[in-house]
Protein backbone atom coordinates (compact mmCIF):
# COMPACT_ATOMS: atom_id res chain seq x y z
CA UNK A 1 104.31 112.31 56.67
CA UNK A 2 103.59 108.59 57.87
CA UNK A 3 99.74 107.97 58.41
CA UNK A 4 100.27 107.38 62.23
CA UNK A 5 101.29 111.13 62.52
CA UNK A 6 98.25 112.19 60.85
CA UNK A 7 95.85 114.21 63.63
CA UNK A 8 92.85 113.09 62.16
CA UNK A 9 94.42 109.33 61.90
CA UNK A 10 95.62 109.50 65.71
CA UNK A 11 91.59 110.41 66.36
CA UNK A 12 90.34 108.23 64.48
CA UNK A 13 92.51 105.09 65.88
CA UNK A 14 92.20 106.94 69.68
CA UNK A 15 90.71 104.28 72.30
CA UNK A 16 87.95 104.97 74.10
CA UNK A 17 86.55 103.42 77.72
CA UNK A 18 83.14 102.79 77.64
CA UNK A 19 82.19 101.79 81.40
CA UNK A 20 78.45 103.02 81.34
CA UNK A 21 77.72 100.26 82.74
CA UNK A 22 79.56 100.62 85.67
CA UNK A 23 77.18 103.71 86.72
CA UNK A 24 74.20 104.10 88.30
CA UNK A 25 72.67 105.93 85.19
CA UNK A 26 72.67 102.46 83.26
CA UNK A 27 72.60 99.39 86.89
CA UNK A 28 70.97 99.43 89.74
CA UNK A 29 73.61 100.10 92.86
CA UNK A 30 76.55 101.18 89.90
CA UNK A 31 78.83 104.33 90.87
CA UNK A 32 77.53 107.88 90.78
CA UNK A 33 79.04 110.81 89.64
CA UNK A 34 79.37 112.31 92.69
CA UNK A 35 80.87 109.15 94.30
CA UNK A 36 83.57 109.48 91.67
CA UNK A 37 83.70 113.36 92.36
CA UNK A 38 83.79 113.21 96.23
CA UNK A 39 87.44 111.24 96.14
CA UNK A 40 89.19 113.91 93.43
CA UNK A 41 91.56 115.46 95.95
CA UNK A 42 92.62 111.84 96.15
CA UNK A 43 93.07 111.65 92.51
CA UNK A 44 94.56 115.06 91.98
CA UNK A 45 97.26 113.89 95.15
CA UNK A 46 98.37 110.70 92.87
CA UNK A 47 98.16 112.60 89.66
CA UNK A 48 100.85 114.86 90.89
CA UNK A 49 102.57 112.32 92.60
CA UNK A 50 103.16 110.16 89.17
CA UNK A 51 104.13 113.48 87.67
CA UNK A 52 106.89 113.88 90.50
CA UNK A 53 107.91 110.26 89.62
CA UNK A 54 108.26 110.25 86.23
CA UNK A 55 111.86 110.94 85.89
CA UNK A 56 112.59 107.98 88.05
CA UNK A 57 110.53 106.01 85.56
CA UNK A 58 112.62 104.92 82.53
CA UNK A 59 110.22 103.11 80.72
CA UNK A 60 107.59 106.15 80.90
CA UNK A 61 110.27 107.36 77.79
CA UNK A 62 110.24 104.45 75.83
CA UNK A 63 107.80 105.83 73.27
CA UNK A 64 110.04 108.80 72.49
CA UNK A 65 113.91 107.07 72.93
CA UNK A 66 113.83 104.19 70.70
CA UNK A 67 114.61 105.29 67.06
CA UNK A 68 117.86 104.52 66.82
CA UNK A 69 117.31 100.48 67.94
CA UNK A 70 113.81 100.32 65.88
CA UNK A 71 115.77 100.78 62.60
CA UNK A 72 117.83 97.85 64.15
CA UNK A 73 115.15 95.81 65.16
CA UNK A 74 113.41 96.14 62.31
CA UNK A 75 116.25 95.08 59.63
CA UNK A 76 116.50 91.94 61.96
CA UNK A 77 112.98 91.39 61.81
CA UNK A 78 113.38 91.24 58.33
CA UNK A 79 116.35 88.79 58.43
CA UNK A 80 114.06 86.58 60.48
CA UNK A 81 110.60 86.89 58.68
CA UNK A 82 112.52 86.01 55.19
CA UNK A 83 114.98 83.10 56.30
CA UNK A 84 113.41 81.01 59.28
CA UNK A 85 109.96 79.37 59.85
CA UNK A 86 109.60 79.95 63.52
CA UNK A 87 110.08 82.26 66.15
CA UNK A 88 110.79 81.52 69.61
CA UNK A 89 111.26 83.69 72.42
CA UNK A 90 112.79 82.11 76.24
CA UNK A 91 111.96 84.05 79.21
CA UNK A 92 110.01 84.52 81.66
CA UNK A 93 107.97 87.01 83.87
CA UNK A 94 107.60 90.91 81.84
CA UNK A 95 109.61 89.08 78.90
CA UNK A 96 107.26 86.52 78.34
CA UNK A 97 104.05 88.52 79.27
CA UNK A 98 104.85 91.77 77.05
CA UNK A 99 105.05 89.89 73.60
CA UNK A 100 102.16 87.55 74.51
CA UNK A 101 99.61 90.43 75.19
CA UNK A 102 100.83 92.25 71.89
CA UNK A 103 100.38 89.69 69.98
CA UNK A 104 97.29 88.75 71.36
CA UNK A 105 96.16 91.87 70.88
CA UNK A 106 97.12 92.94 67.29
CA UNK A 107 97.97 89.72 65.55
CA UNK A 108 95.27 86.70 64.13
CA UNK A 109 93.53 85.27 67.29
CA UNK A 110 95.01 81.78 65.14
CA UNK A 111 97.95 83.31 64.30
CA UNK A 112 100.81 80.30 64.30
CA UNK A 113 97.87 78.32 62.31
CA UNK A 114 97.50 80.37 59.40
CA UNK A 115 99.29 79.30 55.90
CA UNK A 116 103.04 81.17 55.80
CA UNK A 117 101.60 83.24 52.68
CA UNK A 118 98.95 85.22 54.85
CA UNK A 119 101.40 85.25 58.02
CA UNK A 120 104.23 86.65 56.29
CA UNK A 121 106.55 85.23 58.69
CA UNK A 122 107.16 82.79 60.61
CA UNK A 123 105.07 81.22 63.75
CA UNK A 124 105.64 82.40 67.34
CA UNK A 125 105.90 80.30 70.11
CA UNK A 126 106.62 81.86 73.79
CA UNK A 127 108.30 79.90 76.12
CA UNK A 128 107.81 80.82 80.17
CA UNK A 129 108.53 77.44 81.33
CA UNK A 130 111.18 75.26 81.81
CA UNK A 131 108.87 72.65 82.37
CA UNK A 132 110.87 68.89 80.18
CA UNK A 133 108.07 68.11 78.88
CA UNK A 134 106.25 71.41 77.51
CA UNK A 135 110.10 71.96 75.82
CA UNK A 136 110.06 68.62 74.26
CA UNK A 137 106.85 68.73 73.22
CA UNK A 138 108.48 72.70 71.37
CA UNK A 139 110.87 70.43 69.74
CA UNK A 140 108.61 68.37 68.09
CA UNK A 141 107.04 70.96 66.28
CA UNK A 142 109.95 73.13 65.32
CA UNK A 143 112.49 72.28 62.87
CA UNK A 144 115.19 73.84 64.89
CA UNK A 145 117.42 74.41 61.61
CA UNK A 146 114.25 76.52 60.29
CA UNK A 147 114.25 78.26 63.99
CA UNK A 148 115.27 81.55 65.66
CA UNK A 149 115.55 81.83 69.27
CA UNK A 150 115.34 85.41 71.12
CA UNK A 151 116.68 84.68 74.52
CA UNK A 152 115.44 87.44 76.86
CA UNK A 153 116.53 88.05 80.63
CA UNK A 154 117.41 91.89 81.73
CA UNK A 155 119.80 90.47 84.99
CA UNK A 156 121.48 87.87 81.95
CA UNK A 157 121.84 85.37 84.99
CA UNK A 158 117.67 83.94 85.03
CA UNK A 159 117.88 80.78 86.24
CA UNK A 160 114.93 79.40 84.32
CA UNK A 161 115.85 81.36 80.85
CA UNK A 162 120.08 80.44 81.33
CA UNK A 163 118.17 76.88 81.26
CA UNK A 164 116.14 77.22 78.41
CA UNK A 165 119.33 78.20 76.40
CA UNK A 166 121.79 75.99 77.62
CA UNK A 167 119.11 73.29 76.07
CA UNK A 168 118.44 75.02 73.26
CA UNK A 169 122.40 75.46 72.52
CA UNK A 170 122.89 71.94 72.82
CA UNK A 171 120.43 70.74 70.42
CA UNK A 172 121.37 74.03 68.06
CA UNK A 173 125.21 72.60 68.30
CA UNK A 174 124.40 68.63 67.77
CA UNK A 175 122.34 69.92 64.12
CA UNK A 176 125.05 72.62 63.29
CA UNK A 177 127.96 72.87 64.72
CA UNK A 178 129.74 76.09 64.64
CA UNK A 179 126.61 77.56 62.58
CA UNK A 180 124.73 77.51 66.25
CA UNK A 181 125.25 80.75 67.09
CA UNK A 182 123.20 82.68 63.61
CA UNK A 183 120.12 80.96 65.31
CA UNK A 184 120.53 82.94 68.93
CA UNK A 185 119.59 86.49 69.38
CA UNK A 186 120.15 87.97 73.12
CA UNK A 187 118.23 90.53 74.68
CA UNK A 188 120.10 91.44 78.03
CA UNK A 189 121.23 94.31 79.79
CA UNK A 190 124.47 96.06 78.28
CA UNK A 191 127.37 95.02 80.81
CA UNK A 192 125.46 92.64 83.60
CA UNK A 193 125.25 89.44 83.98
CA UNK A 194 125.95 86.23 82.46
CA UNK A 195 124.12 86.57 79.10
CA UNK A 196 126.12 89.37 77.68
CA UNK A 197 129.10 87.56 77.87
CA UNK A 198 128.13 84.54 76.08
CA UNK A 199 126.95 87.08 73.78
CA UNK A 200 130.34 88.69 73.21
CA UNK A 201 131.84 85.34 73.12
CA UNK A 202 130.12 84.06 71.12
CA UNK A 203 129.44 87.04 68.89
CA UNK A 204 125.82 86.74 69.10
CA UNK A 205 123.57 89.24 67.89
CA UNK A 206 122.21 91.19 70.47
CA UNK A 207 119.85 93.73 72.01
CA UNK A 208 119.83 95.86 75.36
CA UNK A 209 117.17 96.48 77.57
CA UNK A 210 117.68 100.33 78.23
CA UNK A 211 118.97 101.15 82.30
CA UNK A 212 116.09 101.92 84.98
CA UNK A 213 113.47 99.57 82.76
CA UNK A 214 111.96 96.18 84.08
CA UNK A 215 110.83 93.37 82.99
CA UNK A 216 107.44 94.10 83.55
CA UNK A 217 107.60 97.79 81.80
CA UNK A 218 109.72 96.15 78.76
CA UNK A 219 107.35 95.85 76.29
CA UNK A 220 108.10 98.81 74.17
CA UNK A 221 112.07 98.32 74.32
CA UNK A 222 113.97 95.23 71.99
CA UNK A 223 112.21 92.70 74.51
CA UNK A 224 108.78 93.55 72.91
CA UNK A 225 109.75 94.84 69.58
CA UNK A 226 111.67 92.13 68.02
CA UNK A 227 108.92 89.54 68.32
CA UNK A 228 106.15 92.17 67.39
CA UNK A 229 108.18 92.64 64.44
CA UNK A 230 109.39 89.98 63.36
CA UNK A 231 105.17 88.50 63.49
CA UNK A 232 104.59 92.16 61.26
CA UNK A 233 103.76 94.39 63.76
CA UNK A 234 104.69 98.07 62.63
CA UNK A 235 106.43 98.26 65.77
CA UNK A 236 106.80 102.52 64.91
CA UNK A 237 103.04 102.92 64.74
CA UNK A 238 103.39 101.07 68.28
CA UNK A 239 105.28 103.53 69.78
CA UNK A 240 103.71 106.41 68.12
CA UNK A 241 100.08 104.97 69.96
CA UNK A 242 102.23 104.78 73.37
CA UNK A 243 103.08 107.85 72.75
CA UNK A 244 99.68 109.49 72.09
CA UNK A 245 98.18 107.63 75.14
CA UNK A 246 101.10 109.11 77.01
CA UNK A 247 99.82 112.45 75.54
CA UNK A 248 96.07 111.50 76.74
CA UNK A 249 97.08 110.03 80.48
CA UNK A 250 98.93 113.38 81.33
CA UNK A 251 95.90 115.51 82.08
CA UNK A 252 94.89 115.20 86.13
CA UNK A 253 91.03 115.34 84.78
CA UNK A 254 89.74 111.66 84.90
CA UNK A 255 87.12 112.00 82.90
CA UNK A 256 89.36 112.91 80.10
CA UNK A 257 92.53 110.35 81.24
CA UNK A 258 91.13 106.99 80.49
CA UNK A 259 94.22 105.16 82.41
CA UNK A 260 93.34 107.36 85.76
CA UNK A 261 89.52 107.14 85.20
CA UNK A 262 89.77 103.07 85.48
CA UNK A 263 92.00 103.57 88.20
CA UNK A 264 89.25 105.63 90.00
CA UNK A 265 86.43 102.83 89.13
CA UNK A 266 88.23 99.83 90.10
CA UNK A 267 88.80 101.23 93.41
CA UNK A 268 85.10 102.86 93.76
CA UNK A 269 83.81 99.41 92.28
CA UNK A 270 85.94 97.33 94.74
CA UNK A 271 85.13 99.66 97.62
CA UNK A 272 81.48 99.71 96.91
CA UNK A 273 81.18 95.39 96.95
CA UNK A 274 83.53 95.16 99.70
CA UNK A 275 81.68 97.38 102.01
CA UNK A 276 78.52 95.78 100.91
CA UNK A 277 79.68 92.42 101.98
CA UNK A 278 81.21 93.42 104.81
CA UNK A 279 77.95 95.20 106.47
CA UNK A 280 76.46 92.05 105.43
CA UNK A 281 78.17 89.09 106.99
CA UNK A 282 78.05 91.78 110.52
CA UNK A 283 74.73 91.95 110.23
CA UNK A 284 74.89 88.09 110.18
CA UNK A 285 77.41 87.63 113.24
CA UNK A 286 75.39 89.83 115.50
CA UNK A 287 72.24 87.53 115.21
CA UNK A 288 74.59 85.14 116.82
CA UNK A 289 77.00 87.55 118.89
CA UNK A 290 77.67 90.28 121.07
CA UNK A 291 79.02 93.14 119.34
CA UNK A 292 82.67 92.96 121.20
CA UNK A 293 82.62 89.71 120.46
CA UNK A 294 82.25 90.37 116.57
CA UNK A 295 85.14 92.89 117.01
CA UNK A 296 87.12 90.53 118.77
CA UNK A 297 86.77 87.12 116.95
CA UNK A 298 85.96 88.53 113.40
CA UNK A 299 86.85 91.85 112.68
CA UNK A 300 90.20 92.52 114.10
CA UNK A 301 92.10 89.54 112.88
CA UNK A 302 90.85 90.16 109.60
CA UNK A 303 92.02 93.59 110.06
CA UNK A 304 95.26 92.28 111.41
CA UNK A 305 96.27 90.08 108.55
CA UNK A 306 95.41 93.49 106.16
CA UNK A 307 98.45 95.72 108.21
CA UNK A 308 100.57 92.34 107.89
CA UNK A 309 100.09 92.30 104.54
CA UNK A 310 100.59 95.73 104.11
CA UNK A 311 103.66 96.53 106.07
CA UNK A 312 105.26 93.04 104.21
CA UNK A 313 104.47 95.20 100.85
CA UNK A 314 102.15 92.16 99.22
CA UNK A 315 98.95 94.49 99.73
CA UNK A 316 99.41 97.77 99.14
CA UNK A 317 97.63 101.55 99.95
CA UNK A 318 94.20 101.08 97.97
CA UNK A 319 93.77 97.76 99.20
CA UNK A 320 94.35 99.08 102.51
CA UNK A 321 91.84 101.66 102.26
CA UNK A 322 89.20 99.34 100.69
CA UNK A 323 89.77 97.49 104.24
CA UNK A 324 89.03 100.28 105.98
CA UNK A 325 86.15 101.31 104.02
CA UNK A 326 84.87 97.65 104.65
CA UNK A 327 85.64 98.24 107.97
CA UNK A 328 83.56 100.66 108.62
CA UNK A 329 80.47 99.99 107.02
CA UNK A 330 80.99 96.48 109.77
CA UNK A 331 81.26 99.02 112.29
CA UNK A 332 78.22 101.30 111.55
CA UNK A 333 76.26 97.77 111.83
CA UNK A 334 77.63 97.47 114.85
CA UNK A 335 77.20 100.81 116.39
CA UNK A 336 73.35 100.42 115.52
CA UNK A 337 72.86 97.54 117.40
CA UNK A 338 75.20 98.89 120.46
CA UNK A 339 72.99 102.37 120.21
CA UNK A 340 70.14 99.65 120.18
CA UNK A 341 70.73 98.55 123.75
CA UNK A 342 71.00 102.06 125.39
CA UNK A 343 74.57 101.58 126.55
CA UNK A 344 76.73 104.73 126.65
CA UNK A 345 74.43 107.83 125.59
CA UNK A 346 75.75 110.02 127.67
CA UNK A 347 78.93 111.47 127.46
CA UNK A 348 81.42 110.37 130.03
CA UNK A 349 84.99 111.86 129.18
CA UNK A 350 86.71 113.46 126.38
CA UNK A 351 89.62 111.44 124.68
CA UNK A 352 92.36 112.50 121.69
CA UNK A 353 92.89 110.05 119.35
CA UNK A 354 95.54 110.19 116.18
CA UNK A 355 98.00 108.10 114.40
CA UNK A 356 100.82 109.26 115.15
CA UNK A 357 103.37 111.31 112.64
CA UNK A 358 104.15 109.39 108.75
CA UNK A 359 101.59 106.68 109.61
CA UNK A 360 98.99 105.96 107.22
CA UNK A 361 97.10 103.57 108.83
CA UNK A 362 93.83 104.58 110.62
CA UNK A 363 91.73 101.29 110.62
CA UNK A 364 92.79 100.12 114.00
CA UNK A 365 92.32 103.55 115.24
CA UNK A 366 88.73 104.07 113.85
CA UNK A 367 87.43 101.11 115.11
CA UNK A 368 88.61 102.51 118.68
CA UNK A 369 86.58 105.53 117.86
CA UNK A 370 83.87 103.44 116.95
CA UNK A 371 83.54 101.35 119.91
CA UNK A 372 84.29 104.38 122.78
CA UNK A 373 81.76 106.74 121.18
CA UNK A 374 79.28 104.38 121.45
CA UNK A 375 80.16 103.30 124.86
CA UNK A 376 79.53 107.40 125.56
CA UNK A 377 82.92 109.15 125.38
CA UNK A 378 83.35 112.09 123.30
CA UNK A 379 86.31 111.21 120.56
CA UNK A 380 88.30 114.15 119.34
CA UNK A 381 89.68 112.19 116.28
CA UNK A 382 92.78 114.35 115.01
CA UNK A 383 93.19 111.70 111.75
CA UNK A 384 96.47 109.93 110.36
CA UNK A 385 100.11 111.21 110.09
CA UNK A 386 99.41 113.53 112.35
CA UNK A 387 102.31 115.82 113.90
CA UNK A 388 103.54 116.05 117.26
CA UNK A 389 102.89 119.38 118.12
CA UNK A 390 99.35 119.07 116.76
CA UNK A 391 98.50 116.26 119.59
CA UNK A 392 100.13 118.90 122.15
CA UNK A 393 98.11 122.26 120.96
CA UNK A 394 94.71 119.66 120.68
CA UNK A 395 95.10 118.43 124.33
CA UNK A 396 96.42 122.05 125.71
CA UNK A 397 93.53 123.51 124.03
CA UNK A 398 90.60 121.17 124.48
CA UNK A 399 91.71 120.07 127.98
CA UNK A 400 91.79 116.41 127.46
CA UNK A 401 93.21 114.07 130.35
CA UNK A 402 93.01 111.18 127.97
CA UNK A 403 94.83 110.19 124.65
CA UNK A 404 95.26 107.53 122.50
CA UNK A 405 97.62 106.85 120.14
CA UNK A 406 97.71 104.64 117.47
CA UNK A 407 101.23 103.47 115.25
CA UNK A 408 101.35 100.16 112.76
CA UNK A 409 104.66 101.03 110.61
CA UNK A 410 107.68 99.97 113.08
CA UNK A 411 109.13 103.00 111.18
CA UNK A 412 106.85 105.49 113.13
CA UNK A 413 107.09 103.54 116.90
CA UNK A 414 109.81 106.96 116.79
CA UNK A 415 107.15 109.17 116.14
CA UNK A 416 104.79 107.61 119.01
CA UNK A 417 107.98 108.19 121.00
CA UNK A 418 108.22 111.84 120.22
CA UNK A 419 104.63 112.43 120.77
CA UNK A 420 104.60 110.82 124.41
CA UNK A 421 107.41 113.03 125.28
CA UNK A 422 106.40 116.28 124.06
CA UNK A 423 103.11 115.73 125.70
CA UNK A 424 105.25 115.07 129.12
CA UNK A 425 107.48 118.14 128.30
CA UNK A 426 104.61 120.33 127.69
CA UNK A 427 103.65 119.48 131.26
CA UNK A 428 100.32 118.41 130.37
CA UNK A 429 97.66 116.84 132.78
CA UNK A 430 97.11 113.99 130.73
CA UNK A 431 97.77 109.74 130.52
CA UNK A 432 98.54 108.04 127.60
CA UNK A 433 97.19 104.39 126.13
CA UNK A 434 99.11 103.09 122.73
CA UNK A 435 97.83 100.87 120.78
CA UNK A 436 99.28 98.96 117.38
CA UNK A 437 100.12 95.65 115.77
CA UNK A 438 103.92 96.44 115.99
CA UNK A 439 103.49 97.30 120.34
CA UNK A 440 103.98 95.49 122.82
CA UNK A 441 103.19 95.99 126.82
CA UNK A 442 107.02 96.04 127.05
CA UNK A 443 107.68 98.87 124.20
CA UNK A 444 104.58 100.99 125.34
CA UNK A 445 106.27 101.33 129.09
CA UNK A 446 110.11 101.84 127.43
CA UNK A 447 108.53 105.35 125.27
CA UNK A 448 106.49 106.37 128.58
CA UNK A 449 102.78 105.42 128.00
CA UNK A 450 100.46 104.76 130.69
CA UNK A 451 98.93 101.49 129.18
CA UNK A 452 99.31 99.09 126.01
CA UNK A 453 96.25 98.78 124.79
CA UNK A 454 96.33 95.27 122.88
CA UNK A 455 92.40 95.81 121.30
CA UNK A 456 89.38 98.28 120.88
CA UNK A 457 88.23 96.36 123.35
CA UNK A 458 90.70 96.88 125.83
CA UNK A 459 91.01 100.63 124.95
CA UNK A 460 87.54 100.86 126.20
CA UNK A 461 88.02 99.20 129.39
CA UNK A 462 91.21 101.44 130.56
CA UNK A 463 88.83 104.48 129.32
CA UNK A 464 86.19 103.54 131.36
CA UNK A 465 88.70 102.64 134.65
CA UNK A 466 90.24 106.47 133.91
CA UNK A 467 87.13 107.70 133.75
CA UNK A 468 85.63 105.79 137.15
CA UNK A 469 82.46 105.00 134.89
């Protein structure tokens, strides 16, 4: 039995996250416990949810499929670490950044400046750039007749790594000729693109990237294993480690999987300082400012630029929810000095609020909350995603003559649609305000609402003006 199969071995070698001082126990104003503890039907939801996905992910397998192409890989390595003094690898992106933190991680911190007798192979140079003068200055290190170059790009048509090797082929053809091509190996995808069929033409040695995995999940496939290799990695003990991890990450328990219990801190952690800062520079604005005004000129562009962000898919569903956390603890600063002043302490109407049906988004919609209940109305907050006939019971039920709606996806304006008509089919004595970075006056009038509401601030005013307070 290898060692790496050993129980006792796989223990002893086992990782283990030590983020004491992340908690409360060990710093002042770190994470409890029951912080960590209050958010685990949120953990539980994404644990199952990666479970559900992991058929779709390819590389999640890469631990287990790979035996065949490691025997392959490793008799190349071989070829490599005997007959050539360097090793370089052109691409860019996953197939730059995969090899780099192995190597990092497991090889001499001064790894390409050791003697060759205590490397055992040859150095390692990664190349992400096309940049002239960071490949000349390659060149005038390298002997390129004493040089291997592992050309990696999973499309085979990168326009910075097709670059790289038209160079390199070049200079490989002006040294030696026809003898170019035993100083190329190709890492590409097994039919695409332009790389595989320079490879076939050329008869260049070459490895696949397996289907469904990219470049950024690559690692553990030829695009990682080659150079890890051929620098004397034991590229099976590698896998056999992914593979334990995997073993260790599948529990839903995060304070027995260390990949979802750093998950859970860096969003507490982030959550914690953002709401912090945000109560904070509030509390600073309303020495200066009314508390609309705050809402107005501060909070709700900042707010604004988070659902851009968001529904163009560069910020993504924590982040939006660490907004919203932010957002709130800028609101309770707010409320307290609105309370302050008397204004609204009685209660002056009831009002449904939701976002409507597959909408996730509830920051604009809390702040609305925020600002009537402290201008006295009672808010009957029904949540996010919420479905149709859930508005209609609420309002049937609770016999509210006001509701707001809230919708920031362009995908749900459909839902908003099918709420505002139900509630008119259901015959209700009720008016409708919407409200949403995606509305306009002109949409809100199309689906049948009573009034676009363009701000909290305004969704206050046409409360008020319904209400004749």
């Amino acid at each position: 039995m290898k060692h790496f199969a050993c129980e006792a071995f796989k223990k002893e070698m086992r990782l283990r996250v030590d983020f004491n001082n992340m908690m409360s126990g060990f710093v002042k104003g770190g994470i409890t416990p029951e912080e960590l503890e209050a958010n685990a039907a949120a953990y539980e939801a994404a644990a199952r949810a990666m479970d559900e996905k992991r058929g779709s992910m390819k590389w999640r397998e890469l631990p287990f499929n790979q035996d065949e192409v490691i025997k392959a890989i490793n008799a190349k390595a071989k070829d490599i670490r005997d007959n050539f003094d360097d090793f370089v690898v052109l691409g860019i992106g996953g197939s730059a950044l995969g090899p780099i933190a192995v190597h990092q991680a497991l090889c001499h911190l001064r790894y390409n400046d050791l003697p060759r007798e205590r490397r055992g192979g040859p150095r390692l140079f990664i190349e992400d750039n096309i940049d002239p003068e960071r490949m000349e200055s390659l060149f005038e290190v390298i002997d390129v007749e004493r040089t291997m170059f592992n050309v990696i790009t999973k499309s085979g048509s990168t326009s910075e790594t097709m670059s790289q090797l038209l160079l390199v082929t070049n200079i490989l053809r002006e040294k030696l000729g026809d003898g170019w091509t035993e100083h190329i190996v190709a890492t590409t995808d097994h039919s695409k693109g332009n790389l595989i069929k320079i490879s076939k033409e050329f008869g260049l040695d070459t490895f696949y990237v397996p289907d469904g995995v990219g470049g950024r999940f690559s690692e553990l496939c030829p695009v990682g294993l080659l150079a890890a290799a051929v620098c004397g990695i034991d590229i099976e003990e590698l896998l056999a480690g992914a593979a334990y991890m995997d073993e260790l990450c599948r529990t839903h328990d995060i304070w027995h999987n260390p990949a979802y219990m750093m998950a859970a801190l860096q969003m507490k952690a982030v959550e914690k300082g953002l709401k912090g800062d945000a109560a904070a520079q509030t509390k600073a604005l309303l020495a200066e400012k009314q508390p609309l005004e705050v809402v107005d000129e501060a909070l709700i562009p900042a707010l604004d630029i988070v659902g851009a962000k968001y529904e163009k898919g560069t910020l993504f569903l924590p982040q939006l929810l660490q907004a919203a956390s932010a957002a709130q603890s800028a609101f309770e600063e707010i409320k307290n000095v609105i309370a302050q002043k008397g204004e609204g302490s009685a209660s002056k109407g009831r009002i449904v609020l939701a976002t409507v049906k597959g909408d996730v988004h509830d920051i604009g919609k809390n702040i609305v909350k925020v600002i009537l209940e402290n201008y006295g109305f009672e808010v009957i907050d029904l949540g996010r995603d919420v479905p149709v006939e859930t508005v209609v019971d609420t309002v049937r039920e609770k016999n509210v003559h006001l509701v707001g709606l809230s919708a920031l996806m362009t995908t749900t304006l459909k839902s908003m649609e099918e709420t505002i008509a139900a509630l008119h089919e259901a015959g209700l004595d009720c008016k409708i305000m919407v409200g949403g970075a995606v509305l306009t006056p002109e949409y809100a009038e199309k689906i049948g609402a009573d009034w676009y509401a363009k701000d909290a601030k305004r969704s206050a005013d046409i409360a008020k003006e319904f209400f004749g307070v």
